[in-house]
N, C-alpha and C. Protein backbone atom coordinates (compact mmCIF):
# COMPACT_ATOMS: atom_id res chain seq x y z
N UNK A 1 9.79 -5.54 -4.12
CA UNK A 1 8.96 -5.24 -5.28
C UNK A 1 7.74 -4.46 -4.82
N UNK A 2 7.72 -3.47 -5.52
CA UNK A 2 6.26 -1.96 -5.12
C UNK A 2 5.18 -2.80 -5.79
N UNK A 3 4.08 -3.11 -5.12
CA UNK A 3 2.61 -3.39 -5.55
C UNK A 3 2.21 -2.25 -5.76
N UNK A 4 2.43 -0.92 -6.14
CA UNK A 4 1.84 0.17 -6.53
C UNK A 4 1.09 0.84 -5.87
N UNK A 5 0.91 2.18 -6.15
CA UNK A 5 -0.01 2.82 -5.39
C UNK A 5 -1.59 2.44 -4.59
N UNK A 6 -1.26 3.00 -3.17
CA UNK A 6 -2.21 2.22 -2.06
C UNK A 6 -3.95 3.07 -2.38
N UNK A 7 -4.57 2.20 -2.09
CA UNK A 7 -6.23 2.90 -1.91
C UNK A 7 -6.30 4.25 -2.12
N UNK A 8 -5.86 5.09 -1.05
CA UNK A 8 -5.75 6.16 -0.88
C UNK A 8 -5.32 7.31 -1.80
N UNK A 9 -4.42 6.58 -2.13
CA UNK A 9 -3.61 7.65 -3.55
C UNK A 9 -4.03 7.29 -4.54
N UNK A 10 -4.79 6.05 -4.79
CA UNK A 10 -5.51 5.76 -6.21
C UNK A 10 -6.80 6.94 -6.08
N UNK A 11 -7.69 7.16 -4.83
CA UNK A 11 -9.13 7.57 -4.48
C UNK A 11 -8.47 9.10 -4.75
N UNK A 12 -7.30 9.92 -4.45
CA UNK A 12 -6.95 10.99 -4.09
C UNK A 12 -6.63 11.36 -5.96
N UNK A 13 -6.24 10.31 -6.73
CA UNK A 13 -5.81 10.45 -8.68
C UNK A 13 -7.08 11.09 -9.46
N UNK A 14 -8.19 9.93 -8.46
CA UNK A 14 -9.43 9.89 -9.15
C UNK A 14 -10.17 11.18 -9.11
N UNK A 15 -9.87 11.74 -7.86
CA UNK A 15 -10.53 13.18 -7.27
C UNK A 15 -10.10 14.00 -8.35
N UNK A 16 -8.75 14.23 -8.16
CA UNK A 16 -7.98 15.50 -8.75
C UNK A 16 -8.36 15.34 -10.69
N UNK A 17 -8.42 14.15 -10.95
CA UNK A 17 -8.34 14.03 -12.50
C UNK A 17 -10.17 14.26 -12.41
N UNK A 18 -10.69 13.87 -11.72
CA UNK A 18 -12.10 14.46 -11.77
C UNK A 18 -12.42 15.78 -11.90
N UNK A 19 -12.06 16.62 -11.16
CA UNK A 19 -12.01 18.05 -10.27
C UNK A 19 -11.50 19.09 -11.95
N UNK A 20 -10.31 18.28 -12.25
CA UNK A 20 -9.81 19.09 -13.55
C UNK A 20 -10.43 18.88 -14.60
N UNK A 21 -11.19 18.03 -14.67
CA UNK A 21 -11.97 17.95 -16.30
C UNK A 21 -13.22 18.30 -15.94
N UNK A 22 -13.99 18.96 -14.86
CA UNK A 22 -14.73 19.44 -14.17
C UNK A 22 -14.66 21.03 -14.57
N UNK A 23 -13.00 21.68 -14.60
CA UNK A 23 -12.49 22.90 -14.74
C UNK A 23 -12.50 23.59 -13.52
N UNK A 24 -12.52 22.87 -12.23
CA UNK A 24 -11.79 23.30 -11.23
C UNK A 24 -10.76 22.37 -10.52
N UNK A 25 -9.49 22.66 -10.94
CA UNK A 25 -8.74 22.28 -10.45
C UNK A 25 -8.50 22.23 -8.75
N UNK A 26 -8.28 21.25 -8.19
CA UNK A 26 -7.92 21.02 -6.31
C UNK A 26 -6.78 20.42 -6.55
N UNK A 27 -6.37 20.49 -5.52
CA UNK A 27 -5.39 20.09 -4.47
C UNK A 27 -5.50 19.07 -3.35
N UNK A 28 -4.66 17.81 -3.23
CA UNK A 28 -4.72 17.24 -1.98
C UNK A 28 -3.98 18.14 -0.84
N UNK A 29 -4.61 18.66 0.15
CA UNK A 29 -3.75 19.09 1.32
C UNK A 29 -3.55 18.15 1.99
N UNK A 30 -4.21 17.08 2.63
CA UNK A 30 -4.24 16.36 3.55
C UNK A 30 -4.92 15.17 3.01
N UNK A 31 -4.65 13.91 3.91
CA UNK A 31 -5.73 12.76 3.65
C UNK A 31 -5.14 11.31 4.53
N UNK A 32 -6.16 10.94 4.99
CA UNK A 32 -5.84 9.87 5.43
C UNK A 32 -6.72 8.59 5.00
N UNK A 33 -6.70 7.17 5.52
CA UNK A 33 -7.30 6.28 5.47
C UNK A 33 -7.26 5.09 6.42
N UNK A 34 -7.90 4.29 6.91
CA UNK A 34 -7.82 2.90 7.54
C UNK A 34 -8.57 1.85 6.88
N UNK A 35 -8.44 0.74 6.86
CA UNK A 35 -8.70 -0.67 6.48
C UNK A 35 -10.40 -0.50 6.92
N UNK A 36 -10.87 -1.33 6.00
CA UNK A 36 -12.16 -1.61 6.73
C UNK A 36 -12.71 -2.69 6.04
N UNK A 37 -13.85 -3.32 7.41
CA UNK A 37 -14.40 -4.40 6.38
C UNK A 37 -15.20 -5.08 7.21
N UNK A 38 -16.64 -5.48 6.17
CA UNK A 38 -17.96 -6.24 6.65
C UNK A 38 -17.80 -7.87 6.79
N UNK A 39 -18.78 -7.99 6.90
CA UNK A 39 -18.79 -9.46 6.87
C UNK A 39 -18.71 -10.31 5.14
N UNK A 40 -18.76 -9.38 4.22
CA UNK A 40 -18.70 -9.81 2.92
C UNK A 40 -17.52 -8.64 2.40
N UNK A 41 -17.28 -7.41 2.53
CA UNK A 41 -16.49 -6.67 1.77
C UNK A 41 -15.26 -6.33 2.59
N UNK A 42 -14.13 -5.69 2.06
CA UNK A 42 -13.52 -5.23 2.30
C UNK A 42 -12.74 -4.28 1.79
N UNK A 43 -12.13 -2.98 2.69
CA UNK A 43 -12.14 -1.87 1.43
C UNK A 43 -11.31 -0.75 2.77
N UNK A 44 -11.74 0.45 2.45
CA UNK A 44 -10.74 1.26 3.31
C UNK A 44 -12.28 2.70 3.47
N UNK A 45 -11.81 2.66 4.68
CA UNK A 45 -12.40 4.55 4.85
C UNK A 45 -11.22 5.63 5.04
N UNK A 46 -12.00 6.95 4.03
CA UNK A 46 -11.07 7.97 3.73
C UNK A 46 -11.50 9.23 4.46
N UNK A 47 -10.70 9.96 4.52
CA UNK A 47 -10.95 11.53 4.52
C UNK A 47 -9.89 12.35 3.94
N UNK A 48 -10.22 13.02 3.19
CA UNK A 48 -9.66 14.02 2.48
C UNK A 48 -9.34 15.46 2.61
N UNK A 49 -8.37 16.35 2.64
CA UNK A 49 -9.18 17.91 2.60
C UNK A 49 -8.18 18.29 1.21
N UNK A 50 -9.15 18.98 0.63
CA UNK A 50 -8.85 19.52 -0.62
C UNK A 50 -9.15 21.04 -1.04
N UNK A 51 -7.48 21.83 -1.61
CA UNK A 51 -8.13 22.54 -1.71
C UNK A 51 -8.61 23.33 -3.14
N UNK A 52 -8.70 24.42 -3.39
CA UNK A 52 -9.27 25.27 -4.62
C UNK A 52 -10.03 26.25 -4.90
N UNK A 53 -9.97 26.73 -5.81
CA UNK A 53 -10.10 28.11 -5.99
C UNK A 53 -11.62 28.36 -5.89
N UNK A 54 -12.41 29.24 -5.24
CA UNK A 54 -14.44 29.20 -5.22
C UNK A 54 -14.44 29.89 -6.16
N UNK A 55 -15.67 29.23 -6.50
CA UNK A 55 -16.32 29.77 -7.58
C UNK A 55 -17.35 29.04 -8.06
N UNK A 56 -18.10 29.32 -9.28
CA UNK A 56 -19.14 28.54 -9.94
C UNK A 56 -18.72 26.89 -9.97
N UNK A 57 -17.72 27.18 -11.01
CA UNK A 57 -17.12 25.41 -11.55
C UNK A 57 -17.01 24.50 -10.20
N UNK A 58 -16.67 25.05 -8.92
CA UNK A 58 -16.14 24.34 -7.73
C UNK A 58 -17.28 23.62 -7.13
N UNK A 59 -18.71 24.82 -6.94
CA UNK A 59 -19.72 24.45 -6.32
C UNK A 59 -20.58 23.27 -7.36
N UNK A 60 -20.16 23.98 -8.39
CA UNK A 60 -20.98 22.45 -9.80
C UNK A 60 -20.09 21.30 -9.74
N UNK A 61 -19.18 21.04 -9.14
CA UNK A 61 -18.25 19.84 -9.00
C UNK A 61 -18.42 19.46 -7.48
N UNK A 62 -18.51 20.57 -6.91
CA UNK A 62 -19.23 19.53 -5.66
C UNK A 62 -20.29 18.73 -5.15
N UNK A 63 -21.42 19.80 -5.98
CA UNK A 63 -22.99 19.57 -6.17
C UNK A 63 -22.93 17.68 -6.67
N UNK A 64 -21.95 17.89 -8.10
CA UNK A 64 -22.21 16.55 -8.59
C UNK A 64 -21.43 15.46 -8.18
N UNK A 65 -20.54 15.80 -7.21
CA UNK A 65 -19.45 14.89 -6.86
C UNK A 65 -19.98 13.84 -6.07
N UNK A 66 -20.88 13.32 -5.05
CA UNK A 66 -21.25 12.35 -4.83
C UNK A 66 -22.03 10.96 -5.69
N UNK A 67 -22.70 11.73 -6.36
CA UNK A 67 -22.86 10.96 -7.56
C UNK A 67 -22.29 10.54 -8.76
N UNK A 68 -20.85 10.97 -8.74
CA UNK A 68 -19.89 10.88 -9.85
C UNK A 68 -19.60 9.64 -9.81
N UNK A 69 -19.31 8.75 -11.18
CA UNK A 69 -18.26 7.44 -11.38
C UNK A 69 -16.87 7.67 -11.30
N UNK A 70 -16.47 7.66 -9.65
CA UNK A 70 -14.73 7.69 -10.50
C UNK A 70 -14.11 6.73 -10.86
N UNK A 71 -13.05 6.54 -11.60
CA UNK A 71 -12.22 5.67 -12.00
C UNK A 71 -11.07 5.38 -10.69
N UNK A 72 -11.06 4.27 -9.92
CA UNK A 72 -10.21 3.65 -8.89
C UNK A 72 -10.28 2.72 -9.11
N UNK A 73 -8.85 2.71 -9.69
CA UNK A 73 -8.45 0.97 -10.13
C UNK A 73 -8.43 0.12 -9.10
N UNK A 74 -8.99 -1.23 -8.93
CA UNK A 74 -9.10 -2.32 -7.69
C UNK A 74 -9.77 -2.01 -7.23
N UNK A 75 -10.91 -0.93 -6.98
CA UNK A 75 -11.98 -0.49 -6.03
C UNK A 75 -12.87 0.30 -6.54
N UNK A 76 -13.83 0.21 -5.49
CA UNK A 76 -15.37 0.77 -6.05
C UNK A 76 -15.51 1.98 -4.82
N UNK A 77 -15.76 3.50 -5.32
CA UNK A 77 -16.48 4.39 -4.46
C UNK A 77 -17.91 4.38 -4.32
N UNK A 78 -18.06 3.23 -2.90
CA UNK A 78 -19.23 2.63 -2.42
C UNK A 78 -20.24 4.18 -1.69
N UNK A 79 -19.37 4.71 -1.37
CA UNK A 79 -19.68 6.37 -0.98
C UNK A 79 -18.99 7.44 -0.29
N UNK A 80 -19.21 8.52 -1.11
CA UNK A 80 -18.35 9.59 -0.89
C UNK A 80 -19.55 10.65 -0.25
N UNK A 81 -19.11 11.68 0.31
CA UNK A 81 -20.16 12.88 0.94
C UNK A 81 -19.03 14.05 1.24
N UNK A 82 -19.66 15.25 1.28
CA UNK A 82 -19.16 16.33 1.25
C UNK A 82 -19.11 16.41 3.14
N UNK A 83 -18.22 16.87 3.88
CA UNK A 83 -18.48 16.57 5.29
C UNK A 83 -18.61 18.38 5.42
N UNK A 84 -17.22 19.15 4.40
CA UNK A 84 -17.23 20.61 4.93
C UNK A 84 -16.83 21.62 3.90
N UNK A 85 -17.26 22.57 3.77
CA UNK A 85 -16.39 23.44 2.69
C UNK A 85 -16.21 25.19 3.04
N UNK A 86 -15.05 25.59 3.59
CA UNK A 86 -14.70 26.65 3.88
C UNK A 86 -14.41 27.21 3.16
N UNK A 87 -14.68 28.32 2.59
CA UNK A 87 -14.21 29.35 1.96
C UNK A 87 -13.63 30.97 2.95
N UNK A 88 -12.76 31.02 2.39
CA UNK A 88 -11.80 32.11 2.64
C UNK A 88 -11.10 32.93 1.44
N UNK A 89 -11.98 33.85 1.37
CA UNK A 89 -11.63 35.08 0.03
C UNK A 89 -11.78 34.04 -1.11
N UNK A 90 -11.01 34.11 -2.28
CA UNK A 90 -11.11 33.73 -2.94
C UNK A 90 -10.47 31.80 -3.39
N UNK A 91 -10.21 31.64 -2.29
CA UNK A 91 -9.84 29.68 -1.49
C UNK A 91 -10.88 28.78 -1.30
N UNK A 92 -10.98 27.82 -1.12
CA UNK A 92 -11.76 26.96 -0.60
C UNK A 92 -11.10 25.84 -0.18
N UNK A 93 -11.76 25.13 0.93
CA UNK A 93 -11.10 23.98 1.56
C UNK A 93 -12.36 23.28 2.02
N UNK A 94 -11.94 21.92 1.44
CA UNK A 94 -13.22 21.34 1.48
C UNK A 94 -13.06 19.48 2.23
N UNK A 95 -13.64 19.27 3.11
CA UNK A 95 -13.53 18.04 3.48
C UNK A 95 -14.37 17.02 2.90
N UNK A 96 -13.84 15.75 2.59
CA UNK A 96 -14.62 14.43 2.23
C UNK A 96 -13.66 13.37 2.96
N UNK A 97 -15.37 12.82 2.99
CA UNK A 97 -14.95 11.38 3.46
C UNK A 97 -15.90 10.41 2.24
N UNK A 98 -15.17 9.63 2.37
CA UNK A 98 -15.36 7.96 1.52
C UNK A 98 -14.93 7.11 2.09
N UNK A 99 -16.07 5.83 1.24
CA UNK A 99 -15.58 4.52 1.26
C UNK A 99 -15.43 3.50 0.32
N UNK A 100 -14.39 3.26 0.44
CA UNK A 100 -13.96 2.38 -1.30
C UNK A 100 -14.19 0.61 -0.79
N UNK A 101 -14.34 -0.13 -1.25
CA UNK A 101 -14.56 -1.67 -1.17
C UNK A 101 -13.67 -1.70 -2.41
N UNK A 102 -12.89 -3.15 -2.43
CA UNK A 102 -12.20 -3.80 -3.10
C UNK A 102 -12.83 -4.88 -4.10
N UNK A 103 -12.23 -4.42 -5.28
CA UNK A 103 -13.34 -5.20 -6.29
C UNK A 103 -12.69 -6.52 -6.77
């Protein structure tokens, strides 16, 4: 029996359905995650690379993306940060890392 989609692909739903009602659509290229956890929480650290098209909408969705509420069911984005964002012609590829705790 599937317990459903893991941390990672819930944090990676939240991005992309963010990103598009934003009006710049991304892409997961890559992403990983590991377990993590304090003496009170527990939760996972991410990194992401994502990509999409530059432009205005991209840089106003990145600008606001640390401070965004996303929706991740079972977990809280305790914090996200922009680590990198390459642009190449009219591309962009952009790295994040996060950390989700389990709610």
């Amino acid at each position: 029996m599937s317990r459903g989609p893991d941390a990672g692909v819930r944090l990676e739903r939240a991005l992309v359905a963010n990103a598009a009602q934003a009006g710049c659509p991304v892409t997961i290229a890559d992403a990983t995650w590991v377990r993590w956890a304090s003496a009170t929480f527990t939760g996972a650290r991410h990194t992401l690379w994502l990509t999409g098209a530059a432009g205005p909408a991209l840089d106003r969705w990145l600008a606001d993306l640390p401070e965004a509420e996303l929706s991740v069911r079972e977990s809280l984005v305790a914090d996200l940060r922009i680590v990198a964002v390459a642009r190449t012609g009219e591309q962009a590829r952009i790295t994040l890392e996060a950390l989700t705790v389990e709610a």
